[in-house]
Protein backbone atom coordinates (compact mmCIF):
# COMPACT_ATOMS: atom_id res chain seq x y z
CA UNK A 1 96.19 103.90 60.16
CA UNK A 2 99.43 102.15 58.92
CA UNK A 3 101.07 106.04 57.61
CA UNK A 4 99.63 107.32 61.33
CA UNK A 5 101.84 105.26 62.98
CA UNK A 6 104.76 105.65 60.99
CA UNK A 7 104.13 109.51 61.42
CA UNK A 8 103.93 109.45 65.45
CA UNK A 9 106.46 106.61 65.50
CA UNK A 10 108.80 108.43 63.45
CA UNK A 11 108.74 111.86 65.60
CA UNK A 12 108.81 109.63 68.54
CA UNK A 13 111.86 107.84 67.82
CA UNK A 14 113.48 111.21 66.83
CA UNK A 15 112.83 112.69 69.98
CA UNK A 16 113.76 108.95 72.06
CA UNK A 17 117.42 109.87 69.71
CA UNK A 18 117.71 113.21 70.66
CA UNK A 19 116.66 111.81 73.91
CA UNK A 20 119.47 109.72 73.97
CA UNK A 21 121.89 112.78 73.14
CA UNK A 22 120.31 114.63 76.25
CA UNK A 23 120.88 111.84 78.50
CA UNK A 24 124.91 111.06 77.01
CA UNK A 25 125.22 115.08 78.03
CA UNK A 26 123.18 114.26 81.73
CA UNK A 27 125.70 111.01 82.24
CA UNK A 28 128.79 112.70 81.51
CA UNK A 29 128.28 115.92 83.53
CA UNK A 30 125.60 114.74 85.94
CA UNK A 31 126.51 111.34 86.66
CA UNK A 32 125.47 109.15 89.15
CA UNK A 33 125.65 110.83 92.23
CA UNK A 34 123.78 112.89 94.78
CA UNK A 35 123.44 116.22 92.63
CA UNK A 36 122.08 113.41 89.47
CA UNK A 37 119.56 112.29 92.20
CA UNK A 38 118.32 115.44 93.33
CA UNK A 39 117.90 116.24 89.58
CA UNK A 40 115.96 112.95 89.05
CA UNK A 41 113.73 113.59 91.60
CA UNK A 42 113.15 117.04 90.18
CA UNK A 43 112.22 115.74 86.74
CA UNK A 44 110.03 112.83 88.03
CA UNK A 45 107.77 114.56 90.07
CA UNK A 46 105.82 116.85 87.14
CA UNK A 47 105.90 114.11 85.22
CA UNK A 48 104.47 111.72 87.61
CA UNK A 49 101.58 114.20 88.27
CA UNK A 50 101.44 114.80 84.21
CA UNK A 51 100.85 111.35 83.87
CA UNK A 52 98.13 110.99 85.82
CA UNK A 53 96.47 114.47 85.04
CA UNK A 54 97.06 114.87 81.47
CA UNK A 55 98.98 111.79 79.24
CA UNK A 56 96.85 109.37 81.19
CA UNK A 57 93.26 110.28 82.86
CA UNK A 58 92.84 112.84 80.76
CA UNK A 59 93.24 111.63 77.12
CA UNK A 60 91.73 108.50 77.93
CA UNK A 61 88.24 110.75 78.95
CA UNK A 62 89.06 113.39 76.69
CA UNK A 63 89.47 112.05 73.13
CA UNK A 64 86.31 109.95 73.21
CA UNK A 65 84.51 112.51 74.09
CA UNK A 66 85.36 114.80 72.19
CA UNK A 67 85.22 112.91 69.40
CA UNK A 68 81.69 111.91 69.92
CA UNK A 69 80.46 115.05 70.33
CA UNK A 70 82.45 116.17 67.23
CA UNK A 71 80.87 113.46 65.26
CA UNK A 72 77.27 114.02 67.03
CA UNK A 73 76.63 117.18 66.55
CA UNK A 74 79.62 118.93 64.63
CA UNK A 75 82.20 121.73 65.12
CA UNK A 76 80.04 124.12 66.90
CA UNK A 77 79.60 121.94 69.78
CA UNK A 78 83.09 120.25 70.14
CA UNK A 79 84.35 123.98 69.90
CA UNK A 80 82.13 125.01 73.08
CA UNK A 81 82.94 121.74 74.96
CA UNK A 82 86.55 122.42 74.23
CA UNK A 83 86.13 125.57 75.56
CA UNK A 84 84.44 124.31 78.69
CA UNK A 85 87.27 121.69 79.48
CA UNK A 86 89.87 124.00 78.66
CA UNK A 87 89.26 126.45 81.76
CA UNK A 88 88.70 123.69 84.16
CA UNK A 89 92.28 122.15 83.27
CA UNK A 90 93.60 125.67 83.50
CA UNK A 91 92.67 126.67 86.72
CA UNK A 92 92.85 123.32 88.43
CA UNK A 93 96.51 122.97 87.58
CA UNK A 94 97.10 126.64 88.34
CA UNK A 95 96.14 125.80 92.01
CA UNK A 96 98.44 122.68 91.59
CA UNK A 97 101.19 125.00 91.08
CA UNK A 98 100.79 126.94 93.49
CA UNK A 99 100.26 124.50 96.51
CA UNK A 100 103.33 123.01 95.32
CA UNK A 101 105.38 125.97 95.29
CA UNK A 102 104.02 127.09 98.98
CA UNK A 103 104.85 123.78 100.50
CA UNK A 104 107.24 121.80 98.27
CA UNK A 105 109.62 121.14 101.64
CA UNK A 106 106.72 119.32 103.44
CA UNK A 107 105.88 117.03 99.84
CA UNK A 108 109.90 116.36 99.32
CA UNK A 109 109.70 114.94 102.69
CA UNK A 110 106.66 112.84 101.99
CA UNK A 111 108.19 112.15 98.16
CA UNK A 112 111.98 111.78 98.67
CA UNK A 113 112.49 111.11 102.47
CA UNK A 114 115.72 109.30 102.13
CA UNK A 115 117.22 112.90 101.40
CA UNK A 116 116.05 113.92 104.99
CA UNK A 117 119.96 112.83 106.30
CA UNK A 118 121.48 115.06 103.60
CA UNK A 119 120.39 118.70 104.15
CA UNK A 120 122.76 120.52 101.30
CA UNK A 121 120.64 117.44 98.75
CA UNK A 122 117.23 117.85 99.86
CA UNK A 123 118.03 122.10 99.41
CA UNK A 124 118.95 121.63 95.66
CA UNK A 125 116.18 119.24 95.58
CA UNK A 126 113.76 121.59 96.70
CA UNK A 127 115.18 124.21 94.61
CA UNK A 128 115.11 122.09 91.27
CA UNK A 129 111.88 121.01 91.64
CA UNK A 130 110.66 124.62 91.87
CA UNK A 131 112.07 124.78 88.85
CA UNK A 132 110.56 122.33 86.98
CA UNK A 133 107.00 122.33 87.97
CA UNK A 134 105.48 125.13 86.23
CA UNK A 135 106.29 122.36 83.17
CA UNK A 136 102.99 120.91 84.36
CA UNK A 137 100.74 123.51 83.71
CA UNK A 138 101.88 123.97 80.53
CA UNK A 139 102.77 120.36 79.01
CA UNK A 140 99.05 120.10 80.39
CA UNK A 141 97.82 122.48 78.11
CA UNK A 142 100.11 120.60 75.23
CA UNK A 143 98.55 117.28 75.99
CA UNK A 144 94.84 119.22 75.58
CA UNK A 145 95.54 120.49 72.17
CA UNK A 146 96.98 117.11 71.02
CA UNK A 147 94.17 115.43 71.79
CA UNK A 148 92.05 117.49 69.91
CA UNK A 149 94.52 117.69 66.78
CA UNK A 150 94.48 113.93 67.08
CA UNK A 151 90.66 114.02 66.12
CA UNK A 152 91.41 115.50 63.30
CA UNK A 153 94.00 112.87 62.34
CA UNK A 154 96.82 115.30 62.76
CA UNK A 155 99.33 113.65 64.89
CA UNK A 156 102.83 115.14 63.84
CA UNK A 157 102.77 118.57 66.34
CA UNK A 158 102.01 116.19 69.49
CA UNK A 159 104.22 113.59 68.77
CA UNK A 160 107.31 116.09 67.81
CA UNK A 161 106.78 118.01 70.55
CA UNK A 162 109.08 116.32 73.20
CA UNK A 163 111.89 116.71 70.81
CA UNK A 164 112.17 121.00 71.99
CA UNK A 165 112.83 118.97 75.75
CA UNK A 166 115.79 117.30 74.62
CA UNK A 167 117.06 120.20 72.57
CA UNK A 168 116.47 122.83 75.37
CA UNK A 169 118.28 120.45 77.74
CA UNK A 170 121.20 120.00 75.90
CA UNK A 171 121.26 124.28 75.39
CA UNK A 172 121.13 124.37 78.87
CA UNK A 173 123.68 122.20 79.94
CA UNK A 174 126.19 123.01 77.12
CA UNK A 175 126.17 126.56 78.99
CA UNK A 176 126.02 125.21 82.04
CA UNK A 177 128.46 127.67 83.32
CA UNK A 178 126.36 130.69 83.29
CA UNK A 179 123.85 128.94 85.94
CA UNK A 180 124.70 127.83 89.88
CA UNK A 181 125.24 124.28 88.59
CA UNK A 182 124.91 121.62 86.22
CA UNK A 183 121.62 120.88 88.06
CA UNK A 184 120.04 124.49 87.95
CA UNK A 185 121.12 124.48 84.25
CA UNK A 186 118.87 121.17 83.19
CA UNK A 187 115.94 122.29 85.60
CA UNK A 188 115.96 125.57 83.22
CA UNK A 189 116.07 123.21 80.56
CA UNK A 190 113.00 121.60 81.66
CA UNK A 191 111.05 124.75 82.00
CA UNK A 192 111.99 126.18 78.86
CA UNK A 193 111.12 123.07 76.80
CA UNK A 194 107.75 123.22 77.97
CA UNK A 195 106.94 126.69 76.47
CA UNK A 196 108.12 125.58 73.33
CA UNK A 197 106.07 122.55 73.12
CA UNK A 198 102.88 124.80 73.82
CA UNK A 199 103.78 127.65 71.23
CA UNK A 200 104.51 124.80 68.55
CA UNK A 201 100.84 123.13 69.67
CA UNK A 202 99.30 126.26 70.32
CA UNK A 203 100.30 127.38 66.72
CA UNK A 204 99.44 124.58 64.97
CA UNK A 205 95.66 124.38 66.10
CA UNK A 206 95.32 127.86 65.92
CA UNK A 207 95.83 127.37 62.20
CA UNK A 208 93.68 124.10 61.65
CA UNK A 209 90.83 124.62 64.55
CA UNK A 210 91.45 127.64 66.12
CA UNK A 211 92.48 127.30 70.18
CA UNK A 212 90.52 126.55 73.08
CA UNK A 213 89.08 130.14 74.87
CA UNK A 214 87.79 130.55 77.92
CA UNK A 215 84.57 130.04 78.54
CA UNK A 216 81.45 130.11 81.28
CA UNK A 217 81.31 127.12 83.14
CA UNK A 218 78.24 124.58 82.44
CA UNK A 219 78.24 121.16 83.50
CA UNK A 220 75.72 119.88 80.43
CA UNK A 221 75.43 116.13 79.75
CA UNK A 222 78.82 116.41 77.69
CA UNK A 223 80.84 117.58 80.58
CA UNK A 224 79.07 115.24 83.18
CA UNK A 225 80.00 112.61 80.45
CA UNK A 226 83.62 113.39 80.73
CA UNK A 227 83.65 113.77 84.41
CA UNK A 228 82.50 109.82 84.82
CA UNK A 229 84.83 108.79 83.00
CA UNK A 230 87.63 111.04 83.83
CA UNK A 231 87.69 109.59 87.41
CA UNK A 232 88.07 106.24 86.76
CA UNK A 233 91.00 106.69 84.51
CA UNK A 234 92.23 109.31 87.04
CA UNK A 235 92.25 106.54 89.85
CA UNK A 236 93.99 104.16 87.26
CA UNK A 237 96.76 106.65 86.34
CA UNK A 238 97.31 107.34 89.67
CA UNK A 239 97.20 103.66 91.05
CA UNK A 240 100.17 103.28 88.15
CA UNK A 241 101.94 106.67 89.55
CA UNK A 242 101.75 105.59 93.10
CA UNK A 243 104.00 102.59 91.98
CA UNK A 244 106.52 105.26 90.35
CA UNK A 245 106.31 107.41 93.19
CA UNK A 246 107.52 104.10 95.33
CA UNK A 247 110.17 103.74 93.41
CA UNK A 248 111.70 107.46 93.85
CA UNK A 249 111.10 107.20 97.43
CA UNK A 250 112.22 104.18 98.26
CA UNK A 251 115.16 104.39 96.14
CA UNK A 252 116.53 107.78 98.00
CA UNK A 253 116.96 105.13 101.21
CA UNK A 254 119.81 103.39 98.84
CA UNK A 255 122.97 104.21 98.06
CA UNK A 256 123.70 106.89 96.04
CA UNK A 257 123.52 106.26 92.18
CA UNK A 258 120.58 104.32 92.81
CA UNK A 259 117.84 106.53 91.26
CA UNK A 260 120.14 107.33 88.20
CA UNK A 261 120.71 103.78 87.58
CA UNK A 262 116.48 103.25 87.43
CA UNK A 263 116.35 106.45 85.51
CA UNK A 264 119.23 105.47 82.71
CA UNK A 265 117.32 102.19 82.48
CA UNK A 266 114.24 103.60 82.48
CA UNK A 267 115.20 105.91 79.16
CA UNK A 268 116.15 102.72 77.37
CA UNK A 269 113.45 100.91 78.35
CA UNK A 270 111.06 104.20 77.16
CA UNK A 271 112.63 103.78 73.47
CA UNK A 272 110.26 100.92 72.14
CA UNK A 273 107.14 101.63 74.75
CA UNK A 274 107.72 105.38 73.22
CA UNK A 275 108.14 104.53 69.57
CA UNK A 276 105.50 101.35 69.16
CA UNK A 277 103.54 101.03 72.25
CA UNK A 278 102.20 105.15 72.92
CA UNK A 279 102.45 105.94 69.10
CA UNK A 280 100.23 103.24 68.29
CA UNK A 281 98.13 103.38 70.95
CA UNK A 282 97.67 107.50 69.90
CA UNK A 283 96.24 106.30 66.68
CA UNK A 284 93.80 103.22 67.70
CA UNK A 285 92.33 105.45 70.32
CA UNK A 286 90.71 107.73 67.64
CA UNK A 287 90.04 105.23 65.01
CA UNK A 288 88.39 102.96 66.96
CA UNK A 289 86.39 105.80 68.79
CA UNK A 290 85.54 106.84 65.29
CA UNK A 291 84.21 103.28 63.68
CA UNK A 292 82.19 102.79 67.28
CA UNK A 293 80.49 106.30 66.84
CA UNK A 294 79.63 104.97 63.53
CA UNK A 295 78.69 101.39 64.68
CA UNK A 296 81.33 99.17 63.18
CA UNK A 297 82.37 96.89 65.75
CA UNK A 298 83.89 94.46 63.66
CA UNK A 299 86.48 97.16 62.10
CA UNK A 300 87.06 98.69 65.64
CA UNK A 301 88.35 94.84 66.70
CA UNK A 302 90.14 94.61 63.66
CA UNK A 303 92.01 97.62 64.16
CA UNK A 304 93.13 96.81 67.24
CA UNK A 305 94.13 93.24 66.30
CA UNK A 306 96.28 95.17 63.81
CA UNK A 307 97.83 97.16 66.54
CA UNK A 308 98.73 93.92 68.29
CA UNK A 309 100.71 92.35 65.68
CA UNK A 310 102.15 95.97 64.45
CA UNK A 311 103.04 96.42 68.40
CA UNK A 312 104.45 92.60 69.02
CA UNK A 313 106.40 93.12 65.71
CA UNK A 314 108.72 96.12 66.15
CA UNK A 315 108.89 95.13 70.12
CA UNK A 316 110.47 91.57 70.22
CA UNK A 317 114.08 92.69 69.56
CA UNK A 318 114.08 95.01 72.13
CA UNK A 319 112.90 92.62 75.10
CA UNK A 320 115.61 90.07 73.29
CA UNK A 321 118.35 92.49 73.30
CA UNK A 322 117.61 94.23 76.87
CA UNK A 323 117.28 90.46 78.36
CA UNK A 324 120.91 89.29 77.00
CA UNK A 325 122.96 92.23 76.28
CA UNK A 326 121.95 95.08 78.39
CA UNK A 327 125.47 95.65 79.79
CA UNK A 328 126.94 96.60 76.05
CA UNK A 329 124.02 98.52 75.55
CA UNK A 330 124.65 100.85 78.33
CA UNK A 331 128.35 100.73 78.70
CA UNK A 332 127.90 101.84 74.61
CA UNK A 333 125.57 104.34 75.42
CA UNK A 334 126.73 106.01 79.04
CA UNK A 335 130.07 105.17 80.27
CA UNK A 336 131.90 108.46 79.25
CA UNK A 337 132.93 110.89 81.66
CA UNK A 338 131.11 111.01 84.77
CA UNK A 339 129.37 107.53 84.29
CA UNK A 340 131.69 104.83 84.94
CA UNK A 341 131.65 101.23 83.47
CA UNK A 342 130.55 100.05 87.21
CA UNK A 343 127.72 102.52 86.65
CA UNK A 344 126.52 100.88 83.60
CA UNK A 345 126.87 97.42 84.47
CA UNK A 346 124.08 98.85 87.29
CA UNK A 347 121.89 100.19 84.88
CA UNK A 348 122.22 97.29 82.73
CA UNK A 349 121.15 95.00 85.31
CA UNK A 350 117.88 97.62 85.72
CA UNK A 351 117.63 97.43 82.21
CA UNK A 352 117.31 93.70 81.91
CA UNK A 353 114.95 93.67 84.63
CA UNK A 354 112.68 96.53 83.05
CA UNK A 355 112.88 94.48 79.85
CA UNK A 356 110.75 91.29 81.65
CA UNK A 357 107.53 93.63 81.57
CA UNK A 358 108.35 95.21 78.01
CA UNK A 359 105.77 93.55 76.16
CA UNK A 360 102.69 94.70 78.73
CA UNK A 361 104.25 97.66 78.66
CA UNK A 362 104.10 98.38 75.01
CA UNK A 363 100.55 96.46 74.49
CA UNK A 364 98.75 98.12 77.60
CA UNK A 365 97.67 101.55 75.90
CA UNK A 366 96.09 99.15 72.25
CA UNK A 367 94.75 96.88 75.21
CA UNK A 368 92.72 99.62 76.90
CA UNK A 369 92.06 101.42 73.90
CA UNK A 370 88.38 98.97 73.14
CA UNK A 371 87.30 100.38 76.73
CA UNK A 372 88.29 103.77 76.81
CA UNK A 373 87.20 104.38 72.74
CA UNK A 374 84.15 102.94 74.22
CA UNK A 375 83.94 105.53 77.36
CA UNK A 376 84.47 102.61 79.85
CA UNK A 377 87.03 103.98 81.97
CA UNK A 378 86.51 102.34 85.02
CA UNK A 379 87.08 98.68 83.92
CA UNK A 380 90.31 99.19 82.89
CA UNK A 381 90.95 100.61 86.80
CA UNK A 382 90.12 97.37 88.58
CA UNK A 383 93.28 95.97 86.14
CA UNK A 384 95.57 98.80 87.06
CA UNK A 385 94.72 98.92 91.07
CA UNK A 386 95.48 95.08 91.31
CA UNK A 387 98.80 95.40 88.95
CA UNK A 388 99.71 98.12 91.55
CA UNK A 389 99.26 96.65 94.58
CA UNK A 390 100.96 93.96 93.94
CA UNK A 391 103.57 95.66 92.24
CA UNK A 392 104.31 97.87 95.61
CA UNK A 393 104.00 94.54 97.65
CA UNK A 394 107.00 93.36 95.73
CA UNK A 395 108.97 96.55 95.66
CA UNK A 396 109.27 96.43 99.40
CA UNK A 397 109.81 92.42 99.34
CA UNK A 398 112.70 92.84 96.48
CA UNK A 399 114.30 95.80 97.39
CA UNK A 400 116.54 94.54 100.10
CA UNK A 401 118.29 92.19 97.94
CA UNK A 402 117.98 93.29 94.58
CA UNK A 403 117.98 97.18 95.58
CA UNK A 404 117.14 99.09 92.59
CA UNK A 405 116.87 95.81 90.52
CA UNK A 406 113.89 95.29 92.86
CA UNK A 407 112.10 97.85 92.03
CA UNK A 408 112.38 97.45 88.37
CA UNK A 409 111.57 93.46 88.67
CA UNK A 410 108.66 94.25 90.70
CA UNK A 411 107.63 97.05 88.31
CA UNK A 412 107.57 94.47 85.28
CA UNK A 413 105.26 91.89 87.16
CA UNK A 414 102.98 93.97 88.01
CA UNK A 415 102.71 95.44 84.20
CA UNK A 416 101.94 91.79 83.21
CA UNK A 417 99.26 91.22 85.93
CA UNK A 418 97.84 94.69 84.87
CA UNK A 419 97.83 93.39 81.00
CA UNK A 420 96.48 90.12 81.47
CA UNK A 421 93.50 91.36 83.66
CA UNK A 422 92.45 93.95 80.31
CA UNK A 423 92.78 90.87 77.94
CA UNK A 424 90.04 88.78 80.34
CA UNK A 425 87.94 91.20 80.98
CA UNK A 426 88.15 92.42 77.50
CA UNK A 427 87.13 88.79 76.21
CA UNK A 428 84.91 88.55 78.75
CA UNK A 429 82.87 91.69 78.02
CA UNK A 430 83.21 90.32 74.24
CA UNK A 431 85.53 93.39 72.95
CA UNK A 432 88.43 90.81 72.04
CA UNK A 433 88.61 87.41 70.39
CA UNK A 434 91.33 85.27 70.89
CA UNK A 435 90.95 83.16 68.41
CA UNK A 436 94.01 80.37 66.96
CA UNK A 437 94.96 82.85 64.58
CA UNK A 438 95.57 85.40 67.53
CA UNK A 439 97.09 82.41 69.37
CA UNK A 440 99.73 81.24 66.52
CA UNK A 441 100.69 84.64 66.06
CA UNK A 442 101.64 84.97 69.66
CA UNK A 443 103.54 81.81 69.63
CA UNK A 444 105.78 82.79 66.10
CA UNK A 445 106.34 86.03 67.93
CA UNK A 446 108.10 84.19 71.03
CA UNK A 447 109.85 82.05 68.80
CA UNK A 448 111.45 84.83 66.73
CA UNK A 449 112.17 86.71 70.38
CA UNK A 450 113.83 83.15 71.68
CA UNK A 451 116.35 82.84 68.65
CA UNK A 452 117.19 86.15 68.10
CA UNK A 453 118.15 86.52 72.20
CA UNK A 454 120.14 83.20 71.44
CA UNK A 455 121.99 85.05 68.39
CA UNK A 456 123.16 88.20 70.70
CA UNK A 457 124.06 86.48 73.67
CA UNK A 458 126.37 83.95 71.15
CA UNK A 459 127.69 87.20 69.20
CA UNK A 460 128.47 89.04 72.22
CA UNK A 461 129.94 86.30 73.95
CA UNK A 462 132.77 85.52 70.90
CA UNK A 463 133.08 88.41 69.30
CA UNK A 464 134.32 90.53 72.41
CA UNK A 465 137.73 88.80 72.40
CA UNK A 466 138.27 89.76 68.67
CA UNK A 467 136.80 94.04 68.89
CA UNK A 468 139.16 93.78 72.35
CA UNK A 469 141.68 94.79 70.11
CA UNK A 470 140.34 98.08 69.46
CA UNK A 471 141.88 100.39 71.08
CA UNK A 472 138.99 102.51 71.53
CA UNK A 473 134.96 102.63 70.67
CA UNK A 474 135.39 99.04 71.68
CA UNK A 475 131.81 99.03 72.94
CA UNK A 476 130.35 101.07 70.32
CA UNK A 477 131.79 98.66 67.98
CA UNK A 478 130.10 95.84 69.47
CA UNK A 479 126.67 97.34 69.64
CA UNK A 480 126.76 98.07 66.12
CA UNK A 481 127.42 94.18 64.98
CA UNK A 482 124.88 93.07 67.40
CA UNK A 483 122.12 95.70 65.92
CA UNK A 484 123.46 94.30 62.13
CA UNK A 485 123.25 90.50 63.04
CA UNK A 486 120.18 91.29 64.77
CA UNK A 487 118.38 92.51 62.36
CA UNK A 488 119.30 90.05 59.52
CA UNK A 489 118.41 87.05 62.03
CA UNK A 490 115.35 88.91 63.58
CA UNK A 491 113.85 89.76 59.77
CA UNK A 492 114.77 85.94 58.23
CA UNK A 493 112.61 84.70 61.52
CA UNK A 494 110.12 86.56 60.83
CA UNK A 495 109.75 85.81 57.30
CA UNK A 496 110.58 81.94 57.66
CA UNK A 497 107.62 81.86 60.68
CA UNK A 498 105.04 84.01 59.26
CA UNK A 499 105.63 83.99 55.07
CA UNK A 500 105.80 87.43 52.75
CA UNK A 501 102.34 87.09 52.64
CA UNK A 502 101.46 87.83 56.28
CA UNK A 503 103.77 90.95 56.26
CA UNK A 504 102.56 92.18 52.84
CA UNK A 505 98.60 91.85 54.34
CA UNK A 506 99.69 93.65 57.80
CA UNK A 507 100.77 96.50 55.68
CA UNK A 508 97.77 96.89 52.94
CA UNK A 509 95.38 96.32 55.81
């Protein structure tokens, strides 16, 4: 489980760096203004409806399933019910596609009506997001062949397959000049990145399974199966969208620079719920949907208590360092060319209030994971709906003070409602112990977090007057001693608090 992780966390983090590349490239030609914003909105709208139709609903119904029927009754069957769910997700999000082509005007006034005032934006909004949908359809498909490649335990394609989006982005905008604008140039990036992904999927379960094919459709008890629980988890994703979807449209009524700001932060924030919280939740999904197919409910719990303290251990400095230095961060990161220093210290602000829900953010997908590796898709709903709600509630409260600090504040409350919801009904439904050994843990874990945000905010604060001197990388500079002094304070924590002996049975566990 342990060299699982370290295999989709590694891919993961390479594409979050080349991620980071991309976005340097988006700052510094993009920006933060209107054409940034179109682009934004662009980009989130696929992904908003990929998250709820493929990354989320889907692979929550899909990988139990098909796991239990390949562990049932063997390749044969999986095979056919591949083939069966395979052709529905084709041709449903081939209608998708299409409806949104015909009337993408009439859902960018519904989606981003604060570009109504600015007719030349909303244009190259509509235009991008032409662009960039077809990615839906066919990051679908990717998300369909990972999930069966991750029931064989091969996890490397799926989680290295975002990497070909950063790459084609950057190809794009380095020759920005050939296309009508920087825009138009990272739309096409978008687009092309998603054909890559499903060749290098496509490929590699051709060669270890053989690929999906289309076949008659049959609703037998295995599709029904996947049905009940897809729309459960469908509702959930899309309660969780809906509160995305709030903040791109209420964010096109601020001022411009507003959406970039939430999307910069956004990117950081992504890095450790990327990295730890999806790539471990990837792996306990299938092992503990393989231990309950073969009736070991004590090693499916132990797993995921495993995942906790994996997830809780590589997540702490992040929340410490987005809390009290998140202005360095993105002034080190962004504010080069088109993204000025005022520009970061908005992001940064975003940033640190992103980072208040960064631990429900990283431990939601090993929280759900004892329901959904159980088929129980719609407990995990009720959680999500009420997170949502009042997440939106605050958005609207927040957002005329705090503007797009708001909506990220309002964002992380409602990921901790959401969280603590799954851990009660979890322990209610007897699917999680917390036990004083669970409890302790939790406790060393804030302790390391509280003095290692103690040691940043103290190196930050008297070290800047001594790197001042530098005459240039000044920031850079800084964000390299803080990750140093970091991680020598972070690891001595950890190893005064919890002993070589806890860290050496994590590992061989």
């Amino acid at each position: 489980m342990l060299g699982r992780i370290f295999t989709v966390g590694g891919y993961t983090l390479l594409s979050r760096l080349t991620g980071f590349a991309r976005d340097i490239m988006l700052a510094a030609i993009l920006g933060a203004g209107p054409m940034a914003d179109a682009f934004f909105v662009a980009l989130r709208l696929p992904n908003h409806f990929r998250a709820i139709f493929a990354e989320g609903a889907f692979n929550a119904a899909f990988v139990p399933a098909y796991a239990h029927v390949h562990g049932e009754r063997g390749e044969g069957s999986a095979r056919l019910f591949a083939d069966r769910i395979f052709t529905l997700l084709f041709f449903s999000q081939l209608v998708l596609l299409i409806v949104a082509w015909l009337f993408m005007p009439r859902a960018m006034s519904i989606l981003a009506p604060g570009f109504t005032d600015d007719a030349e934006q909303r244009r190259l909004a509509i235009e991008l997001t032409r662009i960039t949908f077809p990615y839906l359809l066919l990051i679908t498909l990717v998300t369909l062949y990972g999930g069966m490649l991750n029931v064989m335990h091969r996890f490397a394609s799926a989680a290295a397959a975002p990497i070909f989006l950063n790459i084609s982005m950057m190809a794009t905008l380095a020759l920005a000049a050939l296309f009508p604008g920087a825009g138009h140039a990272a739309a096409w990036g978008v687009l092309i990145s998603g054909f890559l992904q499903y060749f290098l999927l496509a490929g590699d379960l051709a060669f270890h399974g053989g690929l999906p094919r289309f076949a008659p459709l049959k609703l037998d008890e295995d599709v029904r199966a996947f049905f009940r629980a897809l729309g459960p988890a469908t509702l959930g994703s899309m309660g969780t969208q809906v509160a995305l979807f709030a903040d791109t449209i209420i964010a096109t009524f601020l001022p411009a620079g507003a959406l970039s700001a939430l999307y910069y932060a956004d990117r950081l924030n992504q890095l450790p719920i990327g990295v730890i919280g999806i790539a471990i939740g990837t792996v306990l999904l299938p092992e503990m949907s393989r231990r309950l197919t073969l009736d070991d409910h004590a090693g499916a719990m132990a797993s995921q208590r495993r995942a906790f303290d994996f997830t809780l251990l590589f997540s702490v400095p992040f929340v410490a360092a987005f809390l009290t230095v998140p202005d360095v961060i993105m002034r080190a990161m962004f504010a080069r060319g088109a993204f000025s220093k005022a520009d970061a210290v908005a992001a940064g602000a975003t940033l640190a209030a992103y980072a208040v829900g960064l631990i429900p953010f990283v431990l939601i997908r090993s929280a759900v994971a004892t329901f959904y590796a159980r088929k129980d898709t719609a407990t995990p709903v009720k959680a999500a709906l009420i997170g949502v709600a009042a997440n939106v509630a605050l958005k609207i409260a927040l957002v005329g003070t705090l503007a797009q600090v708001g909506l990220a504040l309002a964002t992380a409350v409602g990921a901790w409602i959401n969280l603590v919801l799954v851990v009660v009904f979890a322990v209610r439904a007897k699917y999680l112990d917390l036990d004083k050994a669970l409890m302790q843990s939790l406790a060393k874990f804030v302790v390391s977090g509280a003095v290692l945000g103690v040691a940043l905010w103290l190196v930050s604060r008297f070290a800047g007057s001594y790197l001042s001197q530098l005459s240039t990388m000044r920031d850079e500079a800084m964000l390299l001693l803080l990750i140093l002094v970091g991680t020598v304070v972070y690891g001595g924590s950890i190893l005064l608090l919890f002993g070589g002996r806890w860290l050496r049975s994590l590992v061989r566990s």
